[in-house]
C-alpha atoms as a PDB file:
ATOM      1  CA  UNK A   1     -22.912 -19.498   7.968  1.00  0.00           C
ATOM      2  CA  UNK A   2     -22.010 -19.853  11.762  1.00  0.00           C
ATOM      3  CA  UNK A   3     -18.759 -21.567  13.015  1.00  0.00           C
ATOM      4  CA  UNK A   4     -20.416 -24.187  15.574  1.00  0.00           C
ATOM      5  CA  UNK A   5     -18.201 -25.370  18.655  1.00  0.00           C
ATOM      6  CA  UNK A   6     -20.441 -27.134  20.513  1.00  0.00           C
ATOM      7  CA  UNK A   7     -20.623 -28.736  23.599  1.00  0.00           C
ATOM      8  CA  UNK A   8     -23.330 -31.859  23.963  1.00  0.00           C
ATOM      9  CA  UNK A   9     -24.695 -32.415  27.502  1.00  0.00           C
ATOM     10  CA  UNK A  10     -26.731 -36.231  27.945  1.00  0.00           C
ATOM     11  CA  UNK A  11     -26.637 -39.452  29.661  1.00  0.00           C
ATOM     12  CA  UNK A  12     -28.686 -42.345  28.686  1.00  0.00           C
ATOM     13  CA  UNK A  13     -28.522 -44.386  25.084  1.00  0.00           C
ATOM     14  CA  UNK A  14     -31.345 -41.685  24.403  1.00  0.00           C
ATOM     15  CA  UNK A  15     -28.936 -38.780  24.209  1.00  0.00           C
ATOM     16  CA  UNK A  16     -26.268 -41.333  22.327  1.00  0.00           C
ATOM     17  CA  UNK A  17     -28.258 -41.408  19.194  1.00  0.00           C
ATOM     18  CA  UNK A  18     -28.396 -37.537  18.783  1.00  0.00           C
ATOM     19  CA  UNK A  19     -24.318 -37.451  19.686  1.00  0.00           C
ATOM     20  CA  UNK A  20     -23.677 -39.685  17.317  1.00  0.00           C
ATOM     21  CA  UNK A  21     -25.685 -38.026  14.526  1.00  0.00           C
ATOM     22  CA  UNK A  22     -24.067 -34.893  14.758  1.00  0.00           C
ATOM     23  CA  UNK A  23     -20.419 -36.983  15.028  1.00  0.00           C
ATOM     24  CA  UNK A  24     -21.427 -38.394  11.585  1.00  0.00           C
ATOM     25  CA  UNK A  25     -22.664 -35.335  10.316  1.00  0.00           C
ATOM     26  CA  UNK A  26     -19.210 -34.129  11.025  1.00  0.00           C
ATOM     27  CA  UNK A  27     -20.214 -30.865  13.476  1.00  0.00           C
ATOM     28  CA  UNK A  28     -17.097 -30.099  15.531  1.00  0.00           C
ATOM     29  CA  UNK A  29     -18.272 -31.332  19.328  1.00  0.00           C
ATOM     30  CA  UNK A  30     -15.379 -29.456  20.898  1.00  0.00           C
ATOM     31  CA  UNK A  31     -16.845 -31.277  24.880  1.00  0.00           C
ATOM     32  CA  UNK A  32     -19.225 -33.834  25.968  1.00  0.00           C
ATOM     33  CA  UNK A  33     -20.722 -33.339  29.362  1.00  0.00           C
ATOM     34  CA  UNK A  34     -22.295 -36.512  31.360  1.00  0.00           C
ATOM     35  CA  UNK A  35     -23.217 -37.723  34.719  1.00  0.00           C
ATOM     36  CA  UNK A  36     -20.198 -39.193  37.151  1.00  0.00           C
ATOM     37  CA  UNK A  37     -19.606 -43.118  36.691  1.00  0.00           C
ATOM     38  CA  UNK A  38     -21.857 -44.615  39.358  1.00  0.00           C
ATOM     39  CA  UNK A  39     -21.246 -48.084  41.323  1.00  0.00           C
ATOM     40  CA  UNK A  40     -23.061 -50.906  40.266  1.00  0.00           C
ATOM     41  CA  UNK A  41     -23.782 -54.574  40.274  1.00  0.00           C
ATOM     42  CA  UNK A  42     -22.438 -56.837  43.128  1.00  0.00           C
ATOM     43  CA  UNK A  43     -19.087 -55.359  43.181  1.00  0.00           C
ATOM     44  CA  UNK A  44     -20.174 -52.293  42.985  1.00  0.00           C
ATOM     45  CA  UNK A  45     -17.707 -51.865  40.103  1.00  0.00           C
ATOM     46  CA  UNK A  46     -18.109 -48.257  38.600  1.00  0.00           C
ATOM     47  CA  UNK A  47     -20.348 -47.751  35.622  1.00  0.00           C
ATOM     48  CA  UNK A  48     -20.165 -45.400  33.004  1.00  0.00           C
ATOM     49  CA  UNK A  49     -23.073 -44.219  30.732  1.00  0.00           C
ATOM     50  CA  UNK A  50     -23.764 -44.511  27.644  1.00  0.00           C
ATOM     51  CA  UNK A  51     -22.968 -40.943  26.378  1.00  0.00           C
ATOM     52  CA  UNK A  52     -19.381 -41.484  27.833  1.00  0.00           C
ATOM     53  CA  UNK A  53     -18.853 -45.003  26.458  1.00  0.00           C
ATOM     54  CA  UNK A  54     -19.845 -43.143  23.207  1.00  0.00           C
ATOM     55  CA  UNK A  55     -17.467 -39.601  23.245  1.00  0.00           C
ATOM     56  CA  UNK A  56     -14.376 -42.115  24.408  1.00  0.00           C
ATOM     57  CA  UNK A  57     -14.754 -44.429  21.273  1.00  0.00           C
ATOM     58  CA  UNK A  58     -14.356 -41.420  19.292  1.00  0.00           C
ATOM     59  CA  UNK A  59     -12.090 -39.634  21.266  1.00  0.00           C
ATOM     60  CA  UNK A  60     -14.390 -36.434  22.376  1.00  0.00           C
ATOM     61  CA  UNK A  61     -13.525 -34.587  25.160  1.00  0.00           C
ATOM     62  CA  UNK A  62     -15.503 -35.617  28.475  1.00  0.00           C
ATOM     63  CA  UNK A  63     -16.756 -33.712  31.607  1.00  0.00           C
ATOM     64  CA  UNK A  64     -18.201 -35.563  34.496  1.00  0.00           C
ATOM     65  CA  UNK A  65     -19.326 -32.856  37.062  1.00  0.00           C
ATOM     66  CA  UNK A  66     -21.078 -33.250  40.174  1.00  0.00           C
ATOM     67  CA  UNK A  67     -22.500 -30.098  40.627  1.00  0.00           C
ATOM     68  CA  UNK A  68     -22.876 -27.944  37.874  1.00  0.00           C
ATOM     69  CA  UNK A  69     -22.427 -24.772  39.754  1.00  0.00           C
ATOM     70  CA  UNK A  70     -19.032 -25.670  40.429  1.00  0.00           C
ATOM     71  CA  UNK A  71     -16.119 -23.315  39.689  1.00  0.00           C
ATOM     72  CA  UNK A  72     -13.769 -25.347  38.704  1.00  0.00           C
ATOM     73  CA  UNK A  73     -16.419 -27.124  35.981  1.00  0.00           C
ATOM     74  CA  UNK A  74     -17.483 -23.322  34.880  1.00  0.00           C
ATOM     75  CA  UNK A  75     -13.371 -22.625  34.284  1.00  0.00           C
ATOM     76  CA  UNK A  76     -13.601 -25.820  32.359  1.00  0.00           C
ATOM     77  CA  UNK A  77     -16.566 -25.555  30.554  1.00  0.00           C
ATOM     78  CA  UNK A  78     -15.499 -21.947  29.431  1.00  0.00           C
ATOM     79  CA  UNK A  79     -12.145 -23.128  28.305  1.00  0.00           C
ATOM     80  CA  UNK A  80     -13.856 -25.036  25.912  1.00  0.00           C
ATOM     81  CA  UNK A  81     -14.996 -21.859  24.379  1.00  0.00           C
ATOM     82  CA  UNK A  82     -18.235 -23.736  23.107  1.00  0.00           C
ATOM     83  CA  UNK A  83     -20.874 -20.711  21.034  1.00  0.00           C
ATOM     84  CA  UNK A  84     -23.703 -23.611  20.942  1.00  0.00           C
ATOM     85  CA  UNK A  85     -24.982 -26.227  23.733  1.00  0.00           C
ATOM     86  CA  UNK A  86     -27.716 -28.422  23.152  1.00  0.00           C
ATOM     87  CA  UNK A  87     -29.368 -31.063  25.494  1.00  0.00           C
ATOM     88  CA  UNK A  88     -30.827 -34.347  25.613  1.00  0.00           C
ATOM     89  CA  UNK A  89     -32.143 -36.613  28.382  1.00  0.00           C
ATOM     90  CA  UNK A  90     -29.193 -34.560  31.284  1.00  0.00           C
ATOM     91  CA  UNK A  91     -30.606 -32.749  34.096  1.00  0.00           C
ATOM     92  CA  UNK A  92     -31.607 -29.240  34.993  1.00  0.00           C
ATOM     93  CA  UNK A  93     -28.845 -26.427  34.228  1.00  0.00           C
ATOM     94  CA  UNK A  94     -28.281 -23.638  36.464  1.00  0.00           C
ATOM     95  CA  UNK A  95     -28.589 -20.188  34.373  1.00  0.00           C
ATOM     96  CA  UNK A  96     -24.838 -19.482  34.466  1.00  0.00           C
ATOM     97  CA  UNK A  97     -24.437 -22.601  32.059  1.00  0.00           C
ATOM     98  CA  UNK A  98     -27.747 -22.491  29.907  1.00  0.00           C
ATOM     99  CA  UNK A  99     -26.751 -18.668  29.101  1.00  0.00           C
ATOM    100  CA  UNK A 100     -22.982 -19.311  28.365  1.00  0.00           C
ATOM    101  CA  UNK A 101     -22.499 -19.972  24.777  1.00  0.00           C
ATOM    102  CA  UNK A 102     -23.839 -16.858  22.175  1.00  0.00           C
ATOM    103  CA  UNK A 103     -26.595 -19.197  20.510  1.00  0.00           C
ATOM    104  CA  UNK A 104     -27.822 -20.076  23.619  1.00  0.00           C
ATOM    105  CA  UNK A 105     -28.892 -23.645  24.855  1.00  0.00           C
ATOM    106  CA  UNK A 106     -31.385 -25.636  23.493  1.00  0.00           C
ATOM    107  CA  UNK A 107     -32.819 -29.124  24.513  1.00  0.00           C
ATOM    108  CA  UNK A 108     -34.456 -31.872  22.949  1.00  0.00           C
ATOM    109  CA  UNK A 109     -37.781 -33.466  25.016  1.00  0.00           C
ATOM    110  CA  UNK A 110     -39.743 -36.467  24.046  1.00  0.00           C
ATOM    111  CA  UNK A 111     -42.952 -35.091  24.090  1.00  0.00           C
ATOM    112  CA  UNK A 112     -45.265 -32.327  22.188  1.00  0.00           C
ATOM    113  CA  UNK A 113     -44.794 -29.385  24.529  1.00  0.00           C
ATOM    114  CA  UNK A 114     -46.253 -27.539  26.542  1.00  0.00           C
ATOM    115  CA  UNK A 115     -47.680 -31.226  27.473  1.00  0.00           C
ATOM    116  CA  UNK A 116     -45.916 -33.251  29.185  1.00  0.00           C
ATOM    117  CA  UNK A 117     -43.366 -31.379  30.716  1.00  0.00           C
ATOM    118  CA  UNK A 118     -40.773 -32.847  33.150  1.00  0.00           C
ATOM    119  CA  UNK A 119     -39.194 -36.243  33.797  1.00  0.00           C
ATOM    120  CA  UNK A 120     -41.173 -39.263  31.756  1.00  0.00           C
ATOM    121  CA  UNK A 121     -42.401 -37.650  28.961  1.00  0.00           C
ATOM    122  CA  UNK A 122     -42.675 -41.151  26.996  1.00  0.00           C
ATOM    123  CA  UNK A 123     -44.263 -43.144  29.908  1.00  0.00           C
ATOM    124  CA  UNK A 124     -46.651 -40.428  30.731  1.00  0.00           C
ATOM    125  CA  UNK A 125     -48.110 -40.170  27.009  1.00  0.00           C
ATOM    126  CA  UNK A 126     -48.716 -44.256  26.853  1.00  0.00           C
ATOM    127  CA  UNK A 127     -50.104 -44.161  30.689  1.00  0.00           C
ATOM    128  CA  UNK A 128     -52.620 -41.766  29.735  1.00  0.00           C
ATOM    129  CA  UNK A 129     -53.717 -43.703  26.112  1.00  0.00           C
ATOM    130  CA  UNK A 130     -52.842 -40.550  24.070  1.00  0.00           C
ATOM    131  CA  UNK A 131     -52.786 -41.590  20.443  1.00  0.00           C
ATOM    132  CA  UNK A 132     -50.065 -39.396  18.947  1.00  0.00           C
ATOM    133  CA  UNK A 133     -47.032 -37.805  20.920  1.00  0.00           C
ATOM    134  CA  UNK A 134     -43.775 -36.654  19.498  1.00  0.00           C
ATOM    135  CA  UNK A 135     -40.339 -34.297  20.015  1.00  0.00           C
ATOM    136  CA  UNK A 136     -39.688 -30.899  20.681  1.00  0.00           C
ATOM    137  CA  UNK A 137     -36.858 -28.902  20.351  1.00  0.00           C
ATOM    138  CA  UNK A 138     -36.729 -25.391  22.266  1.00  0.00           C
ATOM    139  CA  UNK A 139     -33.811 -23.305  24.129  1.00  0.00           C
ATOM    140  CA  UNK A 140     -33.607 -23.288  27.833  1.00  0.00           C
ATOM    141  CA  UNK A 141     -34.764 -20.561  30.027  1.00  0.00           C
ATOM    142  CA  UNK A 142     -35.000 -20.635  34.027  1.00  0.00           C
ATOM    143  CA  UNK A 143     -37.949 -23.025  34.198  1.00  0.00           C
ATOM    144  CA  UNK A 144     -38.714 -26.746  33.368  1.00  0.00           C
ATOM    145  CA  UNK A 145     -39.122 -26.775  29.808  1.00  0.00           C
ATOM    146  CA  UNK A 146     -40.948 -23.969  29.189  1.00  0.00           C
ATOM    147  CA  UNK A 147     -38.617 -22.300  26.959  1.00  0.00           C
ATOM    148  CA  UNK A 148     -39.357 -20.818  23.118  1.00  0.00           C
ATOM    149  CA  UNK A 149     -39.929 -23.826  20.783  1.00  0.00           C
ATOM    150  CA  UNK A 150     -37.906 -24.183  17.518  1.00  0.00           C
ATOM    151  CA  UNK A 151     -39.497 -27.209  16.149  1.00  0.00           C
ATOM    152  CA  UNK A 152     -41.574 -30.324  16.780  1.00  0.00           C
ATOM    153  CA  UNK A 153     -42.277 -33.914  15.226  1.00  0.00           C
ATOM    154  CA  UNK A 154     -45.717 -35.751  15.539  1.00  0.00           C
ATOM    155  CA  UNK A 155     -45.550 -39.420  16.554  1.00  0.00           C
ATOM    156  CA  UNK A 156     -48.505 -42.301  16.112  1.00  0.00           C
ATOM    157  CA  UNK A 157     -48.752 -44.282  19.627  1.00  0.00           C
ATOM    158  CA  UNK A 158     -49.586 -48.019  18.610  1.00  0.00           C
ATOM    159  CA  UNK A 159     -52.480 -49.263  20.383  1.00  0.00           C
ATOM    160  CA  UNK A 160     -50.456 -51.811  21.555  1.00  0.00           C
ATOM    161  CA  UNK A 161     -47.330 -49.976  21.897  1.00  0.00           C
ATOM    162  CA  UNK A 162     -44.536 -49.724  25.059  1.00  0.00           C
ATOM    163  CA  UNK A 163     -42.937 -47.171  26.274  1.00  0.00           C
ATOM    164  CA  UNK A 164     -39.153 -49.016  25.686  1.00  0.00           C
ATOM    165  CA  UNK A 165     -40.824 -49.397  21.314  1.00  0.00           C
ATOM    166  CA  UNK A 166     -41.974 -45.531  21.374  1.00  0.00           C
ATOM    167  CA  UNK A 167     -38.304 -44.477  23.507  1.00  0.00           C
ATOM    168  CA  UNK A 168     -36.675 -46.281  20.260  1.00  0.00           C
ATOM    169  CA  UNK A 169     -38.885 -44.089  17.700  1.00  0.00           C
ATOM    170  CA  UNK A 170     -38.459 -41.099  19.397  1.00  0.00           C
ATOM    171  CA  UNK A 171     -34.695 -41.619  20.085  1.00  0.00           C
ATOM    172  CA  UNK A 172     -34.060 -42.070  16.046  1.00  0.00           C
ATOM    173  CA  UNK A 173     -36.541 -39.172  15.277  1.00  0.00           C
ATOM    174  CA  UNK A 174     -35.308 -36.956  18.100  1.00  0.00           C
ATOM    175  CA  UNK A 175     -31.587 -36.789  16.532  1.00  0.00           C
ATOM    176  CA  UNK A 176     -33.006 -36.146  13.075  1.00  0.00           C
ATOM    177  CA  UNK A 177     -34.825 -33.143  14.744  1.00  0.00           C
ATOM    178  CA  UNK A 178     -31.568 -31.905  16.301  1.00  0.00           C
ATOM    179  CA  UNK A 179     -29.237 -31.877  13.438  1.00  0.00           C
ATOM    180  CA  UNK A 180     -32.109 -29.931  11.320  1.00  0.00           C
ATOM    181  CA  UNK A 181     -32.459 -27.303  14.494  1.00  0.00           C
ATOM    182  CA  UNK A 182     -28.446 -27.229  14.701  1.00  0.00           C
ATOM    183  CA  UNK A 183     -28.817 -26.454  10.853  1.00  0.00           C
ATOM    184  CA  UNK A 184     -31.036 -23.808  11.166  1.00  0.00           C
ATOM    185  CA  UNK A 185     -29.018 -22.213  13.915  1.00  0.00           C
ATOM    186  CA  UNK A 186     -26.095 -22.558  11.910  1.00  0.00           C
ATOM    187  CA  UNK A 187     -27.612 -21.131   8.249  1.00  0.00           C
ATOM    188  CA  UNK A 188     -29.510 -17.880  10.820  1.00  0.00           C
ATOM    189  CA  UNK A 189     -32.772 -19.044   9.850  1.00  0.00           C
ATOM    190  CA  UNK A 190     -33.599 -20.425  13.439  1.00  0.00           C
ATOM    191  CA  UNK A 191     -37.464 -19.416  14.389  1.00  0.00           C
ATOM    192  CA  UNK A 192     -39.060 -19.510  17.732  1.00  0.00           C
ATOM    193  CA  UNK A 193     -42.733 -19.597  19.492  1.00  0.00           C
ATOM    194  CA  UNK A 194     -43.413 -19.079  22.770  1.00  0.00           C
ATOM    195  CA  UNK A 195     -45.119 -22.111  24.094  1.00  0.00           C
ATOM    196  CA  UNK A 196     -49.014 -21.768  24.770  1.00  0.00           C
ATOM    197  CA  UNK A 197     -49.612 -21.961  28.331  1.00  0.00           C
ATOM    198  CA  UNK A 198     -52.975 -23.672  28.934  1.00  0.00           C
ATOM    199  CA  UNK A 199     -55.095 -25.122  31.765  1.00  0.00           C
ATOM    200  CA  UNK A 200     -55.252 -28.879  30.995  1.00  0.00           C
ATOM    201  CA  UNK A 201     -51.174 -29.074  29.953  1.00  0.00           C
ATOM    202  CA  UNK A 202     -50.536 -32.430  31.372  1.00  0.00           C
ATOM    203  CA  UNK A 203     -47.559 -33.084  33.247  1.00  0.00           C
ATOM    204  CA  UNK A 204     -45.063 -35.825  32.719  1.00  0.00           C
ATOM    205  CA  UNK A 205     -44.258 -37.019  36.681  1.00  0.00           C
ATOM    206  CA  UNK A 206     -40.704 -38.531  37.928  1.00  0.00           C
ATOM    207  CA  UNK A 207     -41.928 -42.068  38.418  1.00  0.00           C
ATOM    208  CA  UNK A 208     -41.809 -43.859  41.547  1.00  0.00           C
ATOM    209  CA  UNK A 209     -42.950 -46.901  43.535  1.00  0.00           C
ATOM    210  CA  UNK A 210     -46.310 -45.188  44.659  1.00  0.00           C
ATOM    211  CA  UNK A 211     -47.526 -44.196  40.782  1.00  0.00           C
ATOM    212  CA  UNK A 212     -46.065 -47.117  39.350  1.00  0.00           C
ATOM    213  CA  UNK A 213     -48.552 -49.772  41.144  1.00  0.00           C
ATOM    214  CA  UNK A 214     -51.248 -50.766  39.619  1.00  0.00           C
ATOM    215  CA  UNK A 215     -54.752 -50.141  40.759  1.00  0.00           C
ATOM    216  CA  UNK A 216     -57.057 -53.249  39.780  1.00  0.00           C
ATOM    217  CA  UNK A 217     -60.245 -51.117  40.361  1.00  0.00           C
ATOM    218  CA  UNK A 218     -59.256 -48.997  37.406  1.00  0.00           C
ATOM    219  CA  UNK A 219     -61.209 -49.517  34.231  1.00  0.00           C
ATOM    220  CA  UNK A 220     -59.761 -51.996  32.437  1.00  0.00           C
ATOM    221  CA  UNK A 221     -57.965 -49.887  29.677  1.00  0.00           C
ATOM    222  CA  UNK A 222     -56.362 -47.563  32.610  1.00  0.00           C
ATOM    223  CA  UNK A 223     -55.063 -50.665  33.635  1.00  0.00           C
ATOM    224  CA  UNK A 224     -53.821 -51.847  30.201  1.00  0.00           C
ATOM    225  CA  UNK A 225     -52.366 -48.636  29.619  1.00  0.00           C
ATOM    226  CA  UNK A 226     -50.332 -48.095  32.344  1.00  0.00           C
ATOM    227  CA  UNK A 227     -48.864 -51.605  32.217  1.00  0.00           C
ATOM    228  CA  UNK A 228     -47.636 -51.228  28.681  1.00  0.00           C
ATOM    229  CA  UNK A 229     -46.633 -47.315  29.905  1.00  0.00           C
ATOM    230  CA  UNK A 230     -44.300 -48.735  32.439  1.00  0.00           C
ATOM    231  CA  UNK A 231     -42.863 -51.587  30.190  1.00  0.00           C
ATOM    232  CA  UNK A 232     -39.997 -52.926  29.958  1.00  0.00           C
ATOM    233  CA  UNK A 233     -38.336 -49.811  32.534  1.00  0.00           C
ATOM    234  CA  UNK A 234     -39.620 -48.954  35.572  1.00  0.00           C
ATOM    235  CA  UNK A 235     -42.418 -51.634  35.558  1.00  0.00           C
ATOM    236  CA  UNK A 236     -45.755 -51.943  36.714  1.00  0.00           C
ATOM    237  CA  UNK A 237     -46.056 -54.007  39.868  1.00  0.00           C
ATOM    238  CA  UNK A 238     -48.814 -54.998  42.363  1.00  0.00           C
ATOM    239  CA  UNK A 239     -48.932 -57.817  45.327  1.00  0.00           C
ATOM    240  CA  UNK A 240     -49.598 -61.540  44.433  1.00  0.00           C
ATOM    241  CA  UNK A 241     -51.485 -63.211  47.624  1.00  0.00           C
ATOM    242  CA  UNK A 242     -51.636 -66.987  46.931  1.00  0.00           C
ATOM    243  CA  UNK A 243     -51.439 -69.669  49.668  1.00  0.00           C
ATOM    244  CA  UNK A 244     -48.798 -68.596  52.164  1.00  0.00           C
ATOM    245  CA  UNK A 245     -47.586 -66.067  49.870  1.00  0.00           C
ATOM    246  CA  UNK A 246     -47.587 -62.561  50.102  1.00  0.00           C
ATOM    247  CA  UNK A 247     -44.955 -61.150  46.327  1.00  0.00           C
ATOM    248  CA  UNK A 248     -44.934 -57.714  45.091  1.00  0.00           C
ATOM    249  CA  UNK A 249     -44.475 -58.700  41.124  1.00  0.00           C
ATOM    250  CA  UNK A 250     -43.460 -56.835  37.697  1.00  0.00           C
ATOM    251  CA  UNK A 251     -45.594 -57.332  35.075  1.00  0.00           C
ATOM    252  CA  UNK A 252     -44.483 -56.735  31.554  1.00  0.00           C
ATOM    253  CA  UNK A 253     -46.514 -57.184  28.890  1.00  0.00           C
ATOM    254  CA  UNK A 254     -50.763 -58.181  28.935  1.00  0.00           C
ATOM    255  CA  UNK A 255     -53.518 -58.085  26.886  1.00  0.00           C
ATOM    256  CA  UNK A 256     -56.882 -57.361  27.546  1.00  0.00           C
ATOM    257  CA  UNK A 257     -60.049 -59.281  27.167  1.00  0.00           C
ATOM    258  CA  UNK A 258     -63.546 -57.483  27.497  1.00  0.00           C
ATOM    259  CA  UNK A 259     -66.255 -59.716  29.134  1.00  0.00           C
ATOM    260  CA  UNK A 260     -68.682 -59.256  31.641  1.00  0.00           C
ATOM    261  CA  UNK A 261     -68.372 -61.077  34.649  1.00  0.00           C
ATOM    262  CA  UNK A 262     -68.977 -61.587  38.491  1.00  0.00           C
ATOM    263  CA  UNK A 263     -65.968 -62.072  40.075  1.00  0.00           C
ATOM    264  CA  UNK A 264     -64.404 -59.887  42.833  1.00  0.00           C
ATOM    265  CA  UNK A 265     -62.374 -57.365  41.185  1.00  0.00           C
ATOM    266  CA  UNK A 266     -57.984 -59.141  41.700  1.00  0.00           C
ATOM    267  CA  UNK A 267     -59.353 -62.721  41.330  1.00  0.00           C
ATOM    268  CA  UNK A 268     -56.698 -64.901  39.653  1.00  0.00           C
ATOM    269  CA  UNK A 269     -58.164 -67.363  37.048  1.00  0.00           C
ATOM    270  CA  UNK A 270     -55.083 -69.774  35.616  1.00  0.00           C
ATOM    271  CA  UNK A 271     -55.012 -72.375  33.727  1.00  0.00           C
ATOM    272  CA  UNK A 272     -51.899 -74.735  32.443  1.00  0.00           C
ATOM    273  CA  UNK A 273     -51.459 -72.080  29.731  1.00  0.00           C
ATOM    274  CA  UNK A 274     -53.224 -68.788  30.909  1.00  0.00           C
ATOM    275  CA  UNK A 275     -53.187 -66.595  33.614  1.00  0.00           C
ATOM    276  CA  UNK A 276     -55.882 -63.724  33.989  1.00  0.00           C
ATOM    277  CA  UNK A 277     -57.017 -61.212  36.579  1.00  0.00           C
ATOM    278  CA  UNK A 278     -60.824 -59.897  37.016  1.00  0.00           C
ATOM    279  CA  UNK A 279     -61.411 -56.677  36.444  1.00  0.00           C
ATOM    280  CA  UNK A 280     -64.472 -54.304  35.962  1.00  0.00           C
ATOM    281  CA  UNK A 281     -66.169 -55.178  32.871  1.00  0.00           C
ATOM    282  CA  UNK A 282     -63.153 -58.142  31.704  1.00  0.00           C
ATOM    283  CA  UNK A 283     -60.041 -59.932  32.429  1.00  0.00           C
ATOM    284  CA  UNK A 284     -56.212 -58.457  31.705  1.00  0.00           C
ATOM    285  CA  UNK A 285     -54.287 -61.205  30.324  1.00  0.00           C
ATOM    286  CA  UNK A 286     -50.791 -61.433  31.725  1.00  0.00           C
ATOM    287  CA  UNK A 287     -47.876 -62.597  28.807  1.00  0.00           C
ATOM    288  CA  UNK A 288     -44.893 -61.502  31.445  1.00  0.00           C
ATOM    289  CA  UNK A 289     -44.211 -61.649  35.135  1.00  0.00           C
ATOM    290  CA  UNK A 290     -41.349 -61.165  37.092  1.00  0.00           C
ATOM    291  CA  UNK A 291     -41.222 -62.489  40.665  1.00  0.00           C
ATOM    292  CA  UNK A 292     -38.946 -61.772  43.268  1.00  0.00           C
ATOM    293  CA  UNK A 293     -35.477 -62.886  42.627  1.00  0.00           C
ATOM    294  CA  UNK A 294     -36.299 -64.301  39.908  1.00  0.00           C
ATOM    295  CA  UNK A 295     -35.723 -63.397  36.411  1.00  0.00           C
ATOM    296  CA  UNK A 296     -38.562 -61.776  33.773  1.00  0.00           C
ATOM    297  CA  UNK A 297     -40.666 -64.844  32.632  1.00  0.00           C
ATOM    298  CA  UNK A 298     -43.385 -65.954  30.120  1.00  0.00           C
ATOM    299  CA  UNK A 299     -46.383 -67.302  31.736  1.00  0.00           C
ATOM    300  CA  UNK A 300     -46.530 -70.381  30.666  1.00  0.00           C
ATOM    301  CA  UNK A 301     -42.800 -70.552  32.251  1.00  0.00           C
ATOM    302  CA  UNK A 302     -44.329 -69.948  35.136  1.00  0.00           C
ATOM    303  CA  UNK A 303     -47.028 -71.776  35.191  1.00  0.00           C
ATOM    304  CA  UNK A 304     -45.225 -74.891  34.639  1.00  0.00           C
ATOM    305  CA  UNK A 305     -43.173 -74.586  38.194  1.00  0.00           C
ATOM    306  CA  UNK A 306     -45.969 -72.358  40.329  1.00  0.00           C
ATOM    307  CA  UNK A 307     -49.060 -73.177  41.305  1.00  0.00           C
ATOM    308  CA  UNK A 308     -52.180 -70.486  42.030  1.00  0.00           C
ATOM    309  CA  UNK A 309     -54.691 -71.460  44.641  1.00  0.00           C
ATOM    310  CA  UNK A 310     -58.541 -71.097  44.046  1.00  0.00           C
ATOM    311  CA  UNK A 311     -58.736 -67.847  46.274  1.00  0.00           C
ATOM    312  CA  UNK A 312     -55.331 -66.227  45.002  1.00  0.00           C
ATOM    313  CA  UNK A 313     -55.745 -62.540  43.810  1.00  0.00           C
ATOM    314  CA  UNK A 314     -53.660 -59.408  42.736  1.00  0.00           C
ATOM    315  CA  UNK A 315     -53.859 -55.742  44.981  1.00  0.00           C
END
């Protein structure tokens, strides 16, 4: 049986879930490294994640670097005199950190790998209507998660489900993935497989304004799929035209309705209780909207203080 020290590198409440696992599960986490505390809000007062808000409450020791190539941050992260590092949701780590500690560096990614490699592995899988995804654990090497896998847990997508329902199932599963890896480290039973490199691995794309907009000429479960992809964070968005105005709005969370029609794909039909957009082949139903300035809605909110115009359409 190994002695672990080990130091846990993460930022979001994604990472928190596997810190706090291997807290409770009373594994000696000897340094916690997150991002810097960024400004935010109106007063631009600073903000710390949710991995640090977690290692002060119990008292961990905390690294924020800026640049992890940093000698100061190596002398530091040395001193800690960590053997095992592991990873969830941080950022890419230069080899002189990855190949510190003697049993190595390994990271835990939200998707089955080799697919879906890089930065939104959960929005990627929905966007694309895969049924099943999962979690992978594997240790670093000097690309992009491509390193030998250790393990990996399958995942049902709901037909109907969002990428902020499947982050939450993956989160909870993830940790439970990480403390059986750390125990197979630990025991020297730890076995790896070189991931499969084939042609049609699918990659999982930092999202942006450009791939986040929605495309109403899509086929109508494209469409469906990435809305409920991008939902509740980034969000899909596209431009309302109606009367005089010209809104780029979020929507959050549709349905879809499959009938034929002949209106011009973007036409708005609303009533006092429903508000649908044509598209080939049927109509997406829209549940939640957020216009500018304004907070996240219900429709029927919405339709009870703004009116649509017979000629108002989405693009």
């Amino acid at each position: 049986m190994k002695d672990l020290r080990i130091v846990f590198m993460g930022t979001p409440d994604f990472a928190v879930a596997t810190l706090k696992t291997l807290v409770e599960n009373d594994y000696n986490i000897v340094g916690v490294i997150t991002a810097p505390d960024k400004p935010a809000g109106r007063g631009r007062k600073l903000n710390e994640s949710a991995v640090k808000q977690y290692a002060k409450s119990k008292a961990l020791t905390i690294l924020q670097p800026t640049n992890l190539k940093n000698e100061g941050f190596l002398d530091e992260l040395k001193a800690l005199k960590a053997n095992l590092q592991i990873v969830v949701a941080f950022r890419m780590l230069p080899k002189v950190v990855w190949q510190m500690p003697e049993y190595g560096t390994f990271n835990l990614h939200a998707s089955l790998l080799p697919s879906y490699r890089g930065a939104a592995p959960i929005n990627w899988a929905i966007i694309n209507g895969e049924t099943k995804t999962g979690v992978s654990t594997f240790f670093i090497d000097e690309k992009i998660d491509t390193g030998d896998m250790i393990l990996q847990e399958t995942v049902d997508i709901k037909p109907d489900e969002n990428a902020g329902t499947l982050h939450d199932t993956l989160m909870e599963i993830g940790s439970k993935l990480v403390l059986k890896t750390v125990g197979s480290i630990k025991d020297g039973t730890v076995e790896t497989v070189p991931q499969t490199e084939t042609k049609d691995i699918k990659t999982a794309y930092k999202l942006n304004k450009d791939n986040c907009k929605i495309d109403w000429k899509e086929p109508i479960d494209n469409i469906y799929n990435h809305i409920r992809g991008l939902s509740p964070y980034p969000a899909a968005w596209c431009t309302l035209i109606n009367n005089e105005d010209t809104l780029d709005v979020k929507l959050y969370n549709v349905e879809k309705e499959l009938e034929p029609h002949k209106l011009e794909i973007g036409s708005i039909i609303s009533t006092k209780k429903e508000l649908k957009v044509a598209v080939t082949n049927g109509y997406i139903i829209i549940k939640e909207i957020k216009l500018p300035g304004k907070r996240t809605m219900d429709v029927k909110s919405l339709l009870n203080g703004y009116a649509f115009n017979e000629n108002a359409k989405m693009l």
